[in-house]
N, C-alpha and C. Protein backbone atom coordinates (compact mmCIF):
# COMPACT_ATOMS: atom_id res chain seq x y z
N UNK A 1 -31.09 9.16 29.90
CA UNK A 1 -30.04 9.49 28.94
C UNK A 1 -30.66 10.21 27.75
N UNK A 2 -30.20 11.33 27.35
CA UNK A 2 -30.63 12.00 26.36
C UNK A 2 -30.56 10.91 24.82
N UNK A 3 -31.59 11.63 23.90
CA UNK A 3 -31.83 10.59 23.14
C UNK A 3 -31.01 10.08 21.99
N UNK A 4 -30.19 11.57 22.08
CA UNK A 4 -29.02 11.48 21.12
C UNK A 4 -27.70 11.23 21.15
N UNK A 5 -27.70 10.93 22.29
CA UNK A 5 -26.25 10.57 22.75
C UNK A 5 -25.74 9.29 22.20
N UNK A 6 -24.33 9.22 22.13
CA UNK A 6 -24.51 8.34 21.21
C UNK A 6 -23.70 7.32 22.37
N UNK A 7 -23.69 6.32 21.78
CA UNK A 7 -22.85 5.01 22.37
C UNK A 7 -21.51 4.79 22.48
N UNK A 8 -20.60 4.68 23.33
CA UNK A 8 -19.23 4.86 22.90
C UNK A 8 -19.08 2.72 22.14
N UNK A 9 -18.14 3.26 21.17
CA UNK A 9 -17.41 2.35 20.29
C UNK A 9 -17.63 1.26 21.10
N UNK A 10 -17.36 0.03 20.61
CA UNK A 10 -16.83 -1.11 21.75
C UNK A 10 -15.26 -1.48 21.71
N UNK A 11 -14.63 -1.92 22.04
CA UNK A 11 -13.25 -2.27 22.06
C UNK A 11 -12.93 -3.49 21.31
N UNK A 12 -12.12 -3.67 20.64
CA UNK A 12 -11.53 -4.90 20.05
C UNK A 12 -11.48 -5.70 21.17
N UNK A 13 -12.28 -7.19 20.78
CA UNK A 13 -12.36 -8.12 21.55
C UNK A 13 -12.16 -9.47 20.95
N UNK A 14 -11.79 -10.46 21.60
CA UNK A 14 -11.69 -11.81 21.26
C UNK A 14 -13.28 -12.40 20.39
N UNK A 15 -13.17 -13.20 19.75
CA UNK A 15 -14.93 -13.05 19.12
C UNK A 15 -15.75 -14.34 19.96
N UNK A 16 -16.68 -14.21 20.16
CA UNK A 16 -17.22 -14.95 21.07
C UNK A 16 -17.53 -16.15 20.20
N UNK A 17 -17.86 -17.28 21.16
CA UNK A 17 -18.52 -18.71 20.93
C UNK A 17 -19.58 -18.93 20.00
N UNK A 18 -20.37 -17.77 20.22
CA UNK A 18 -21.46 -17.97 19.24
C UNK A 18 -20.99 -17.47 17.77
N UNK A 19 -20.24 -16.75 17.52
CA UNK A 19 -19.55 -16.27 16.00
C UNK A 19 -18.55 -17.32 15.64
N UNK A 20 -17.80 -18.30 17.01
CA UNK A 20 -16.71 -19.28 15.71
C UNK A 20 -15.78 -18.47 16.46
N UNK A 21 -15.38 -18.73 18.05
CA UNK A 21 -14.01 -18.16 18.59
C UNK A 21 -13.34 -17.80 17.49
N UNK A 22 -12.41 -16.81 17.35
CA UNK A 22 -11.49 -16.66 16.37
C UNK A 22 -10.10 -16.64 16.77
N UNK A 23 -9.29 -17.83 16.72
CA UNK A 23 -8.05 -18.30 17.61
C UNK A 23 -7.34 -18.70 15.98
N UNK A 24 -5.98 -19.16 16.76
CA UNK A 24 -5.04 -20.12 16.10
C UNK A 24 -5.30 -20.78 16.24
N UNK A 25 -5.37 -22.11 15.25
CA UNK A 25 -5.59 -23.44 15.09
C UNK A 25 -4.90 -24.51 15.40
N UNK A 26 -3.51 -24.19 14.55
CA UNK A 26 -2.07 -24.97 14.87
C UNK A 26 -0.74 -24.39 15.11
N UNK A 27 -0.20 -25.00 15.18
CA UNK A 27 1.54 -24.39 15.63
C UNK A 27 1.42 -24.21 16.95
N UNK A 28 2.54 -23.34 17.24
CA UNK A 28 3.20 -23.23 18.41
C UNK A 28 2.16 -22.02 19.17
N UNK A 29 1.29 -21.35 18.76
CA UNK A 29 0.57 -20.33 19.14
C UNK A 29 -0.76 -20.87 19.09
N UNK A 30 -1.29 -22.61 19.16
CA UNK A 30 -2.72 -23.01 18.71
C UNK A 30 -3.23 -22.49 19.90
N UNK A 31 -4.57 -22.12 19.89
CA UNK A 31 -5.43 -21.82 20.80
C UNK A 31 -5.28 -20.37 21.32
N UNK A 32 -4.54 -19.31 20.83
CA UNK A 32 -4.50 -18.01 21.27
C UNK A 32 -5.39 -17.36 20.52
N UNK A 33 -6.07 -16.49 20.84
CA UNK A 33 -7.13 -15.94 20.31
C UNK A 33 -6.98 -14.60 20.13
N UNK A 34 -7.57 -14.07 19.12
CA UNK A 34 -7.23 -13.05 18.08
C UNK A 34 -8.13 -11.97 18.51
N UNK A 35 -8.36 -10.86 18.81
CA UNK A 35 -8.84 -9.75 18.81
C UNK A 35 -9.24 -9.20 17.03
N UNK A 36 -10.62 -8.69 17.53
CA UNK A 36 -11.67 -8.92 16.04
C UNK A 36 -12.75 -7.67 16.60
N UNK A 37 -12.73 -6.73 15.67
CA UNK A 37 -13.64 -5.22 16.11
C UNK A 37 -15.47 -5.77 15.73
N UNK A 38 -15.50 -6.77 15.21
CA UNK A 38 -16.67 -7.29 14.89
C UNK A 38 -17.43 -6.41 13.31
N UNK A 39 -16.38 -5.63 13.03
CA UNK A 39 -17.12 -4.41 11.45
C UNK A 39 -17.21 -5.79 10.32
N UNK A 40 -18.21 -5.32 10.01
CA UNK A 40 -18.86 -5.67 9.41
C UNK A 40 -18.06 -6.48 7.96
N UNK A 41 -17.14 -5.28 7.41
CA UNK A 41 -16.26 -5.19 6.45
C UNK A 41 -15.35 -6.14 6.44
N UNK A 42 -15.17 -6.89 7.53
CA UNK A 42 -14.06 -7.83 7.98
C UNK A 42 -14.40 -9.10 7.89
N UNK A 43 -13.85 -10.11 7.26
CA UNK A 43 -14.79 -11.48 7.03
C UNK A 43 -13.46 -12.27 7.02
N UNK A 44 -13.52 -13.02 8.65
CA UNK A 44 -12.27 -13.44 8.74
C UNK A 44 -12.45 -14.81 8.34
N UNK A 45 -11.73 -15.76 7.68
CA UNK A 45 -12.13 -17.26 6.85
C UNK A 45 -12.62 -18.29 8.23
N UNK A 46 -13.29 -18.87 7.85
CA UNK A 46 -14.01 -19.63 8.84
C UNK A 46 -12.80 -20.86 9.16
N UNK A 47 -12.47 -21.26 10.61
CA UNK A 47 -11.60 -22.08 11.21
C UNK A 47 -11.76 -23.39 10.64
N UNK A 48 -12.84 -23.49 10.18
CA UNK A 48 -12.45 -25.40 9.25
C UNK A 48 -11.95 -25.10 8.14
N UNK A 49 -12.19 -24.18 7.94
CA UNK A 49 -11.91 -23.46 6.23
C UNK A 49 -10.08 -23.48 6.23
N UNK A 50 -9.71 -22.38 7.65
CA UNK A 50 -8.02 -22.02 7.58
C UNK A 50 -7.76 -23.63 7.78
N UNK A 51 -8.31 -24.10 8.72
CA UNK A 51 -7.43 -25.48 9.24
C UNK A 51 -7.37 -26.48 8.08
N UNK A 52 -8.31 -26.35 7.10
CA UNK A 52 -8.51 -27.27 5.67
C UNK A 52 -7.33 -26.58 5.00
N UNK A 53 -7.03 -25.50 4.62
CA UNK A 53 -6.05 -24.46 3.55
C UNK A 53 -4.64 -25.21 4.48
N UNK A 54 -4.56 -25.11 5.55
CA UNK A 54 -3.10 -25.29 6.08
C UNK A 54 -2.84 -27.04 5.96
N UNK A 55 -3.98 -27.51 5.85
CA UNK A 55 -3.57 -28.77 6.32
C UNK A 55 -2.95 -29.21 4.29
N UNK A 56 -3.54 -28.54 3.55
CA UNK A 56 -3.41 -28.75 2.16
C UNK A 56 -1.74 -28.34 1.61
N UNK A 57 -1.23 -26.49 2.61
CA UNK A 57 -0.40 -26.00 2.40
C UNK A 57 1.01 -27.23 3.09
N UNK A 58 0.54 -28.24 4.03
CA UNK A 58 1.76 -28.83 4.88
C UNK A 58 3.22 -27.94 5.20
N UNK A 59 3.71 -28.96 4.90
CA UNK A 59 5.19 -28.50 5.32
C UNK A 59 5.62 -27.09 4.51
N UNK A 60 4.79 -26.70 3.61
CA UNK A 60 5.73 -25.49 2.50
C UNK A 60 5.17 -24.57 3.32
N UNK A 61 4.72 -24.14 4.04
CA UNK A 61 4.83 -23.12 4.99
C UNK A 61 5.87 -22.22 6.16
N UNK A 62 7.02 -24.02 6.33
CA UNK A 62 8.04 -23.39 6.87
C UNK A 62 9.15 -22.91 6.28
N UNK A 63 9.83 -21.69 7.32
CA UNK A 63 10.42 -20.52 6.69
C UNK A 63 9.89 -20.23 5.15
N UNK A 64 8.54 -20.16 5.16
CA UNK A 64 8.44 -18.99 4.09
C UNK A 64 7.96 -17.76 4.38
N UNK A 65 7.55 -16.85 3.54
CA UNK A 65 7.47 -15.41 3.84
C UNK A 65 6.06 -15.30 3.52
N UNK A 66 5.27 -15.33 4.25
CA UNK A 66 3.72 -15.26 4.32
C UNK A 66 3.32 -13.83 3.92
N UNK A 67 2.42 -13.63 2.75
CA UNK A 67 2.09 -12.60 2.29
C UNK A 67 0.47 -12.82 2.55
N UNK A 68 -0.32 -11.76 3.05
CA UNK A 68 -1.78 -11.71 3.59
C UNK A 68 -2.26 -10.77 2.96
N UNK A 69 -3.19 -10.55 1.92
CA UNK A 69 -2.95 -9.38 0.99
C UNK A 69 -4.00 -8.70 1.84
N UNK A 70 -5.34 -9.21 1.92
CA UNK A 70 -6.45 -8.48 2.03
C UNK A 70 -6.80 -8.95 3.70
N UNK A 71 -6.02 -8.37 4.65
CA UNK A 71 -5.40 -9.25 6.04
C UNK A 71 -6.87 -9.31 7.53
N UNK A 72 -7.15 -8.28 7.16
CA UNK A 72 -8.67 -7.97 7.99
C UNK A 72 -8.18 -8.27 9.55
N UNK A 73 -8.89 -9.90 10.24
CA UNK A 73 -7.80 -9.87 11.39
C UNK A 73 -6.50 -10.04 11.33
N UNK A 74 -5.99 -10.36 10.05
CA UNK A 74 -4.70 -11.31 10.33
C UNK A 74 -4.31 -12.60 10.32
N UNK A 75 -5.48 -12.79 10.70
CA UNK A 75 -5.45 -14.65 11.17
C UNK A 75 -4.76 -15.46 10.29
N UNK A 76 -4.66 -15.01 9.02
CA UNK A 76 -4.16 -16.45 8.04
C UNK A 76 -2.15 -16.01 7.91
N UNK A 77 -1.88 -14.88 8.34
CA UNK A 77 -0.69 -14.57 8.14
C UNK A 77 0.03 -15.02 9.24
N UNK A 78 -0.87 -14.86 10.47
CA UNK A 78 -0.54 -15.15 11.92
C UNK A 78 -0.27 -16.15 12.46
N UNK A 79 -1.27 -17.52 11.43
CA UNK A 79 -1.53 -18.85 11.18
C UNK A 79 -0.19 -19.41 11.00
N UNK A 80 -0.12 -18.62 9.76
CA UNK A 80 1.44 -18.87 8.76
C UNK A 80 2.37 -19.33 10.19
N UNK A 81 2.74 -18.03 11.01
CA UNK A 81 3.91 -17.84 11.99
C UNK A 81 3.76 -18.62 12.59
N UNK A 82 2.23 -19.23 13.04
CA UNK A 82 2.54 -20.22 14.22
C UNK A 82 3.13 -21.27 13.47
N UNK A 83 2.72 -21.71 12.12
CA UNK A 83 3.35 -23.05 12.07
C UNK A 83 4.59 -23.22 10.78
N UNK A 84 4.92 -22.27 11.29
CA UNK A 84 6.55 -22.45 10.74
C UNK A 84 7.03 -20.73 9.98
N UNK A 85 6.15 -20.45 9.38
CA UNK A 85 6.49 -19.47 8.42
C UNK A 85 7.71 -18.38 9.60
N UNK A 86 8.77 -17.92 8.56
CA UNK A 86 9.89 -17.16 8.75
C UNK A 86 9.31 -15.99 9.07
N UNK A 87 8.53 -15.08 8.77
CA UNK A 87 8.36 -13.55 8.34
C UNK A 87 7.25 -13.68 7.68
N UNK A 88 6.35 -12.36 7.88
CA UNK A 88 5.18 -12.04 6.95
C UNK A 88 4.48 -10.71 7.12
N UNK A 89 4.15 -10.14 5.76
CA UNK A 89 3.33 -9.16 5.56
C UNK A 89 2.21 -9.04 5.87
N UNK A 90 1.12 -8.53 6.39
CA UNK A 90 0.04 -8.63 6.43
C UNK A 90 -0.72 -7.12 6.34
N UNK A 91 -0.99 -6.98 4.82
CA UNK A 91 -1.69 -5.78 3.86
C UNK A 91 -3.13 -5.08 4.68
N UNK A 92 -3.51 -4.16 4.92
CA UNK A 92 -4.92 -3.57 4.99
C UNK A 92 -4.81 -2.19 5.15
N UNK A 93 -6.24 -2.33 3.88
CA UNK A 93 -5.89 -0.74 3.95
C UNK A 93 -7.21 0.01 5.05
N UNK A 94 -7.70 -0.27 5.52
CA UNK A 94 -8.84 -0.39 6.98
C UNK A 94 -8.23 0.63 7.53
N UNK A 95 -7.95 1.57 8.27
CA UNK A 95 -6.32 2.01 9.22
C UNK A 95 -7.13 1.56 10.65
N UNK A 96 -8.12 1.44 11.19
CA UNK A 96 -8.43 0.88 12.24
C UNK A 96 -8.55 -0.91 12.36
N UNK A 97 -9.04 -1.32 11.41
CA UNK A 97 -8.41 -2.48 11.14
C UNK A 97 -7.25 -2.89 11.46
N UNK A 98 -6.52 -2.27 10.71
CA UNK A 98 -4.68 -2.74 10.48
C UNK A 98 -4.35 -2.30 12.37
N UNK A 99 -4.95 -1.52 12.74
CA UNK A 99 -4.65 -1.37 13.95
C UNK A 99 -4.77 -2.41 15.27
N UNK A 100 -5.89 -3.20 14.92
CA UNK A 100 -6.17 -4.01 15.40
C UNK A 100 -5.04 -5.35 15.15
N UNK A 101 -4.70 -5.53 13.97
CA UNK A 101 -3.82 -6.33 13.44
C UNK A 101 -2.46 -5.77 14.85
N UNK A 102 -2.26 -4.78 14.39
CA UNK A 102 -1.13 -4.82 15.20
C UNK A 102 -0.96 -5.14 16.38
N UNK A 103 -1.80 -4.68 17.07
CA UNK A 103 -2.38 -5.47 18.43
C UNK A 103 -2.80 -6.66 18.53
N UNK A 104 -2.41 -7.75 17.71
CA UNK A 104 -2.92 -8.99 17.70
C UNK A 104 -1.23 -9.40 17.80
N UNK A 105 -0.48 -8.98 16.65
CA UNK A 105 0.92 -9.03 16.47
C UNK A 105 1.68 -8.94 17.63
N UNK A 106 1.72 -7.87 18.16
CA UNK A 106 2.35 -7.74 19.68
C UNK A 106 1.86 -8.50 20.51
N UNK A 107 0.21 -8.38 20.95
CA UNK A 107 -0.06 -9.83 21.92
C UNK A 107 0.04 -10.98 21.70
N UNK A 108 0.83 -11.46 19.85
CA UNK A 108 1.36 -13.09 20.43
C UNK A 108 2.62 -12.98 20.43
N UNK A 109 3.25 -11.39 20.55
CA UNK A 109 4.72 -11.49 20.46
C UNK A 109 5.09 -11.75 19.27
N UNK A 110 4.83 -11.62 18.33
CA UNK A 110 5.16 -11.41 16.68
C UNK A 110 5.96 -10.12 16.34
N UNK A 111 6.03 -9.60 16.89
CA UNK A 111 6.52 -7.85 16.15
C UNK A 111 7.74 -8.04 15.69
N UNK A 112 8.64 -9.09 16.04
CA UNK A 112 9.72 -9.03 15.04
C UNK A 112 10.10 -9.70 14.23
N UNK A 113 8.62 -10.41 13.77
CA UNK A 113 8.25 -11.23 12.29
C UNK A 113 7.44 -10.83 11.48
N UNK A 114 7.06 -9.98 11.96
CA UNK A 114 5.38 -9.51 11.31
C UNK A 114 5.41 -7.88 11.11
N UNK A 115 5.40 -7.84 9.39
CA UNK A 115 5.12 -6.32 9.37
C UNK A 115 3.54 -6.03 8.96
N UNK A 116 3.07 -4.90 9.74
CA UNK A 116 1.74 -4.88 8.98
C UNK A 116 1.75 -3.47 8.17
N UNK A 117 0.92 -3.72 7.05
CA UNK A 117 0.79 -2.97 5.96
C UNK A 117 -0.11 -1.77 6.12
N UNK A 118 -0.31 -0.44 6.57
CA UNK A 118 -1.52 -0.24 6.20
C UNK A 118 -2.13 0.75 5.32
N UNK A 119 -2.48 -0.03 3.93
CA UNK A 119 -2.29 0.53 2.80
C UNK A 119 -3.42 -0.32 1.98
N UNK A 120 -3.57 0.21 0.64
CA UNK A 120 -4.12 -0.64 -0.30
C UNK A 120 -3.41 -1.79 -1.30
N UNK A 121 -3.88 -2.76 -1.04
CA UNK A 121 -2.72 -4.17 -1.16
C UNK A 121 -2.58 -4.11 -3.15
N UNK A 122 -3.67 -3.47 -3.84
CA UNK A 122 -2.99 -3.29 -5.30
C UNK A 122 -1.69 -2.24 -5.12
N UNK A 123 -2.15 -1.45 -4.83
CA UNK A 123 -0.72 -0.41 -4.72
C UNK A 123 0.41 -1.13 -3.78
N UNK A 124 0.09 -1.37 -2.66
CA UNK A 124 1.47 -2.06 -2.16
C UNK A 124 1.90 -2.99 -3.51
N UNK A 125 1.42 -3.58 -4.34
CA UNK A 125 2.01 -4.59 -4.64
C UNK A 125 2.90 -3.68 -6.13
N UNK A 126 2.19 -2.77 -6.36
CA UNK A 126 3.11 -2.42 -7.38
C UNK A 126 4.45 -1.72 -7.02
N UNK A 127 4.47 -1.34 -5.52
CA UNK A 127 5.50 -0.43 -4.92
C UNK A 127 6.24 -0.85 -3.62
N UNK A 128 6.12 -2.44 -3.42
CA UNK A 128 7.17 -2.66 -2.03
C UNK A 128 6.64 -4.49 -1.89
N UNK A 129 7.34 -5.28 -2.87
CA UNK A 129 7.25 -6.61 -2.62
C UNK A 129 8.25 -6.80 -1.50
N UNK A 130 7.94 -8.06 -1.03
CA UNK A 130 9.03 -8.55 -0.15
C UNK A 130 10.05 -8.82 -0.49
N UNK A 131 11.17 -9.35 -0.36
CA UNK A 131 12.51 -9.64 -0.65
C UNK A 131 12.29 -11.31 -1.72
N UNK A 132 13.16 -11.82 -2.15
CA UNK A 132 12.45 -13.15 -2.59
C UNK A 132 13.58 -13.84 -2.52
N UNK A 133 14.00 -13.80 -0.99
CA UNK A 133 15.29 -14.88 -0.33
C UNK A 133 14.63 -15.82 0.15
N UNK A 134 13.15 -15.85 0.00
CA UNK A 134 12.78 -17.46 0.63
C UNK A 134 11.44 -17.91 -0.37
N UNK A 135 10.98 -18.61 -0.21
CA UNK A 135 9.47 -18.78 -0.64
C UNK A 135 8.17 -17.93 0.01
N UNK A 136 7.34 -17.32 -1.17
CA UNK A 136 6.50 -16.90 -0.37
C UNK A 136 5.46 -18.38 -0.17
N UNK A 137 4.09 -17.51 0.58
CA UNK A 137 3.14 -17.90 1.00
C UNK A 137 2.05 -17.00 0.61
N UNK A 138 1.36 -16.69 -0.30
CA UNK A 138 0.34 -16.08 -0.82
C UNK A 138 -0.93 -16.06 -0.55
N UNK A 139 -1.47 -15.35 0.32
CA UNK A 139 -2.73 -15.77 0.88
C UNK A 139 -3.99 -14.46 0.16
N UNK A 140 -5.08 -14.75 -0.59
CA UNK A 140 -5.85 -13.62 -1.25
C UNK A 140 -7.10 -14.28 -0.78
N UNK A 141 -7.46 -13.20 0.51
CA UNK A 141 -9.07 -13.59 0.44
C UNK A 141 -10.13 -12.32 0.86
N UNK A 142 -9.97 -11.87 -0.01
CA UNK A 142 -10.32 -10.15 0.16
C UNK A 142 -12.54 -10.49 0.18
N UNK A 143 -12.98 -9.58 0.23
CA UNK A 143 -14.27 -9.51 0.01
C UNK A 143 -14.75 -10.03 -0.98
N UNK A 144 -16.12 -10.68 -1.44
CA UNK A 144 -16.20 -11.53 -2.16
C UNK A 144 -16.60 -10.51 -3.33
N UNK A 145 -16.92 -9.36 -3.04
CA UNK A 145 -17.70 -8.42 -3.87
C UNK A 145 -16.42 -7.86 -4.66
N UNK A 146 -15.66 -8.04 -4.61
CA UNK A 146 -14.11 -7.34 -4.96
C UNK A 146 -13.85 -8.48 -6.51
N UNK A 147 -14.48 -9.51 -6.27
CA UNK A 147 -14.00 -10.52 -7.30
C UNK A 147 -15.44 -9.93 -8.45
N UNK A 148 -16.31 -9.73 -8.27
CA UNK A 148 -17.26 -8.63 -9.18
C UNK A 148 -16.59 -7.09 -9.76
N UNK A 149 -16.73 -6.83 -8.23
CA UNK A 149 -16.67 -5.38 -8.85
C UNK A 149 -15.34 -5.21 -9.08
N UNK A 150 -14.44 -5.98 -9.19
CA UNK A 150 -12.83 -5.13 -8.87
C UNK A 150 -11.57 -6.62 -9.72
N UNK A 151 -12.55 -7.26 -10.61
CA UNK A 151 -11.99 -8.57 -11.22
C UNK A 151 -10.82 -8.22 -11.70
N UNK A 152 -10.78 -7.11 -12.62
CA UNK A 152 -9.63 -6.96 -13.34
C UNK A 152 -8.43 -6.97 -12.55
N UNK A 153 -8.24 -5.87 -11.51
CA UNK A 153 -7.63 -4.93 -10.81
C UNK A 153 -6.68 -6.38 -10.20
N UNK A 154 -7.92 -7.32 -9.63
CA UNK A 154 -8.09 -8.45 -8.89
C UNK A 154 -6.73 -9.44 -9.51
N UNK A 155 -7.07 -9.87 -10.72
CA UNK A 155 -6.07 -10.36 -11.50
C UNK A 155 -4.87 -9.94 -12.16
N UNK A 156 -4.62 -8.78 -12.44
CA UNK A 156 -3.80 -7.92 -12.10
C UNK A 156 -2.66 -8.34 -10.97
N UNK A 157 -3.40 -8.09 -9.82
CA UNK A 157 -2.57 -8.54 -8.98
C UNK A 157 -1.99 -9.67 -8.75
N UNK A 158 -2.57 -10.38 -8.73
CA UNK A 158 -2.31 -12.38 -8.50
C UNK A 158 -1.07 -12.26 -9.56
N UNK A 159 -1.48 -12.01 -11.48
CA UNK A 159 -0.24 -12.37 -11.73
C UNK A 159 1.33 -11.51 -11.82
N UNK A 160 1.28 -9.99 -10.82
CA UNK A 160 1.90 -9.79 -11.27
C UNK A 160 2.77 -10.26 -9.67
N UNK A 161 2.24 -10.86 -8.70
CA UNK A 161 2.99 -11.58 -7.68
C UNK A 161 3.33 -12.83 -8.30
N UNK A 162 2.66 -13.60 -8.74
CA UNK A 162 2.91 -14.91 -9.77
C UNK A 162 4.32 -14.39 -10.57
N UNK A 163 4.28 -13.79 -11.46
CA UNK A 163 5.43 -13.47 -11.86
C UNK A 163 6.76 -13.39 -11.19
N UNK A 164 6.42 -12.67 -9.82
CA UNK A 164 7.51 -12.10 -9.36
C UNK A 164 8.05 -13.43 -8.01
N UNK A 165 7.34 -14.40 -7.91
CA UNK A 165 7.53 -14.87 -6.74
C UNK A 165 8.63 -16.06 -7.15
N UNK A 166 9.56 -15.94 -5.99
CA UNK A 166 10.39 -16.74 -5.85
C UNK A 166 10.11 -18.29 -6.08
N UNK A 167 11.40 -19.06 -6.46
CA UNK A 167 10.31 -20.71 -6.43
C UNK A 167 10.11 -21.18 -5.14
N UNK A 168 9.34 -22.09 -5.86
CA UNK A 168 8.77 -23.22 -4.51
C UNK A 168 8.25 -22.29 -3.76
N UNK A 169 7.09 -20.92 -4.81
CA UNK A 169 6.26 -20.14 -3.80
C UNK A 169 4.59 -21.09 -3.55
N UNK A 170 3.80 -20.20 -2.72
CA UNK A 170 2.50 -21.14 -3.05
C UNK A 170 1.59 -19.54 -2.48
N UNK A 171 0.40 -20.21 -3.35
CA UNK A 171 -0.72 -19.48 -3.55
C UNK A 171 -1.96 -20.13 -3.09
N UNK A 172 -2.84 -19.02 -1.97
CA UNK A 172 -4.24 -19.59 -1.49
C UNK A 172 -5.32 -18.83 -2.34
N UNK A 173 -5.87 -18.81 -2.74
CA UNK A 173 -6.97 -18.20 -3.38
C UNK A 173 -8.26 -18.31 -2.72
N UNK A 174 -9.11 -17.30 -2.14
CA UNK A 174 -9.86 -17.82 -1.60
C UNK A 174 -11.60 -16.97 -2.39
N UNK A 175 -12.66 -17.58 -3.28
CA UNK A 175 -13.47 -16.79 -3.48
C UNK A 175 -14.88 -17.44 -3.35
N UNK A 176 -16.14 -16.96 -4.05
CA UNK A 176 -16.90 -18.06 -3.89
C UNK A 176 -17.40 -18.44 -5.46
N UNK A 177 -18.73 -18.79 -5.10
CA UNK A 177 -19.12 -19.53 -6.69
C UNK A 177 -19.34 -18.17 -7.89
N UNK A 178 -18.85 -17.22 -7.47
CA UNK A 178 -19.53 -16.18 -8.69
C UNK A 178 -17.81 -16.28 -9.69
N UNK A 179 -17.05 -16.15 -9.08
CA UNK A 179 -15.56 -16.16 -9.37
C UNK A 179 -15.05 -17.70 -10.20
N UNK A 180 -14.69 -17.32 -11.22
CA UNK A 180 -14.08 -18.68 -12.24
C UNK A 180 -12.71 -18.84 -12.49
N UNK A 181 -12.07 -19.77 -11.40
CA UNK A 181 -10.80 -19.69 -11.01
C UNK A 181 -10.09 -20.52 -12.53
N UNK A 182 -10.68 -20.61 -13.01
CA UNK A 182 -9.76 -20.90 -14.61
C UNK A 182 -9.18 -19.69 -15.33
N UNK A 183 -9.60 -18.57 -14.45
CA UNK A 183 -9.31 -16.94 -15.04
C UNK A 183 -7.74 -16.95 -14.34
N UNK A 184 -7.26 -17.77 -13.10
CA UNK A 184 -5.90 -17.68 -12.40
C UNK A 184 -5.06 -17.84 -13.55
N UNK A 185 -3.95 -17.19 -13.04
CA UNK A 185 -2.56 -17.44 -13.47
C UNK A 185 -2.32 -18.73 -13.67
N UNK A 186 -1.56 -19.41 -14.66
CA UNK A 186 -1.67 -20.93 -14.67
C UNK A 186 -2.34 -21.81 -14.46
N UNK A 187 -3.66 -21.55 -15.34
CA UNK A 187 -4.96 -22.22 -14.45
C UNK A 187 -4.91 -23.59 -14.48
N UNK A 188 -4.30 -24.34 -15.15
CA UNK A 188 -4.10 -25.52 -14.65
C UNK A 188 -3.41 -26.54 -13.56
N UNK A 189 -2.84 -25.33 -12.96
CA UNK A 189 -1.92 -25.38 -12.04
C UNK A 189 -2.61 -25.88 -10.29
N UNK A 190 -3.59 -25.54 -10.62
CA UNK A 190 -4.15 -24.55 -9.01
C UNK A 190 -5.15 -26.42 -8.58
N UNK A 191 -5.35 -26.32 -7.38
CA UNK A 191 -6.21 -27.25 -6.63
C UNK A 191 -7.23 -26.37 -6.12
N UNK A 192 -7.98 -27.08 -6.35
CA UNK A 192 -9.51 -26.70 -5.83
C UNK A 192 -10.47 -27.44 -4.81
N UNK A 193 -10.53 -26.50 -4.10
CA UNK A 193 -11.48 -27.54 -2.76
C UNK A 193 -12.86 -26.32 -2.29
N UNK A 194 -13.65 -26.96 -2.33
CA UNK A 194 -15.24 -26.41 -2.44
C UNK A 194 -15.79 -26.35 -0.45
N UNK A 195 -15.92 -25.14 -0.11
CA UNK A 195 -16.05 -25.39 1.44
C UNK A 195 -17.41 -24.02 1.68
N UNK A 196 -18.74 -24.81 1.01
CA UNK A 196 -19.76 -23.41 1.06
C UNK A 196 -19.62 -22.85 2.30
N UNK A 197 -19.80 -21.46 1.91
CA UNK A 197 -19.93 -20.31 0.58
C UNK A 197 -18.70 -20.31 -0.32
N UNK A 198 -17.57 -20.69 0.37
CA UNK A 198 -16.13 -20.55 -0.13
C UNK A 198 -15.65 -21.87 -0.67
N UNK A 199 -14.43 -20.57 -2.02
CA UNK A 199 -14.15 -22.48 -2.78
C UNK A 199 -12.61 -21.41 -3.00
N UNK A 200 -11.85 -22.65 -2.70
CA UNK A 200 -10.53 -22.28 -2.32
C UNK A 200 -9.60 -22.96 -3.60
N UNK A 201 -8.64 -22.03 -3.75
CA UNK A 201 -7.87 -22.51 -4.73
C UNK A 201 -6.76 -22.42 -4.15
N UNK A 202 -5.26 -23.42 -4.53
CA UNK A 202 -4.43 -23.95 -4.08
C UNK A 202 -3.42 -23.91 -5.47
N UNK A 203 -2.56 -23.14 -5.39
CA UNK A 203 -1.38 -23.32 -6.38
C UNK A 203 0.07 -23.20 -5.69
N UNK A 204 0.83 -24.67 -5.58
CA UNK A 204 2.14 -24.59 -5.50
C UNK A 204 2.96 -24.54 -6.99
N UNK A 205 3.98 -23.89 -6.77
CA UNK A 205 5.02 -24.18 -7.97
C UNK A 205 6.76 -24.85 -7.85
């Protein structure tokens, strides 16, 4: 084989055993497994991590409107659907990414709950919220480097969904130790649970 030839791509695949299968956890879809391009850029929350966030979120998950800002596979919006959630967004501005998303959407049969975004989730948010006929479900767990380099922008966003969200919405926050979640919207509001590298914040209202 010549020396420069290059390699063709690999295909979106289920993620193997040795990375932390990347499936549904609970609901009606537990154990279906998610298609994941393996880039690098994509840092999907680790399965004790989602199954800890949902088990915290309980029952306020059903029929709400699951918002996934920074969505990568999907998994936490997808999560949402299996266990109860009505409808949900799921943001990325990746366009091969989000592509993958969609193909995760259709293979659990989601497409007529699930819109995917594929865009940059500050701008979506200043130009196409969801409707606010139900409760959302707020899920932010973008790159950890985004809470450095991109803090403002970062907070920005949180409160101007905080503002806008319907009651009895709820908020996941997900960052690690460089990030000082007393900077949130209502910082007294929020629950905190510590799961190294990641420390998760929890605000119902």
């Amino acid at each position: 084989m010549p020396r420069n030839t290059k390699r063709p791509k690999p295909a979106p695949r289920a993620m193997d055993e040795e990375r932390g299968d990347l499936r549904i956890v609970g609901g009606t879809m537990r154990g279906r497994k998610l298609l994941y391009s393996g880039d690098e850029r994509t840092r999907p929350m680790k399965e004790r991590v989602r199954e800890a966030v949902f088990n915290l979120i309980g029952p306020r998950v059903v029929a709400a409107h699951a918002i996934d800002l920074f969505a990568g596979t999907g998994a936490l919006g997808l999560e949402a659907l299996s266990r109860g959630a009505e409808t949900a967004t799921l943001v990325e501005q990746h366009f091969p990414t989000a592509d993958i998303i969609r193909q995760n959407v259709d293979m659990l049969g989601m497409a007529g709950r699930a819109e995917v975004y594929p865009g940059n989730a500050f701008i979506w948010s200043q130009r196409q919220l969801p409707p606010v006929d139900r409760p959302w479900l707020v899920f932010c767990s973008p790159p950890y480097v985004f809470y450095t380099e991109r803090e403002a922008e970062l907070l920005a966003l949180l409160n101007r969904l905080f503002e806008s969200a319907p009651p009895a919405s709820t908020f996941v926050v997900e960052a690690d130790e460089r990030f000082d979640m007393s900077r949130l919207p209502d910082p007294e509001g929020w629950q905190i649970r510590a799961y190294p590298p990641a420390i998760v914040a929890l605000h119902t209202s």
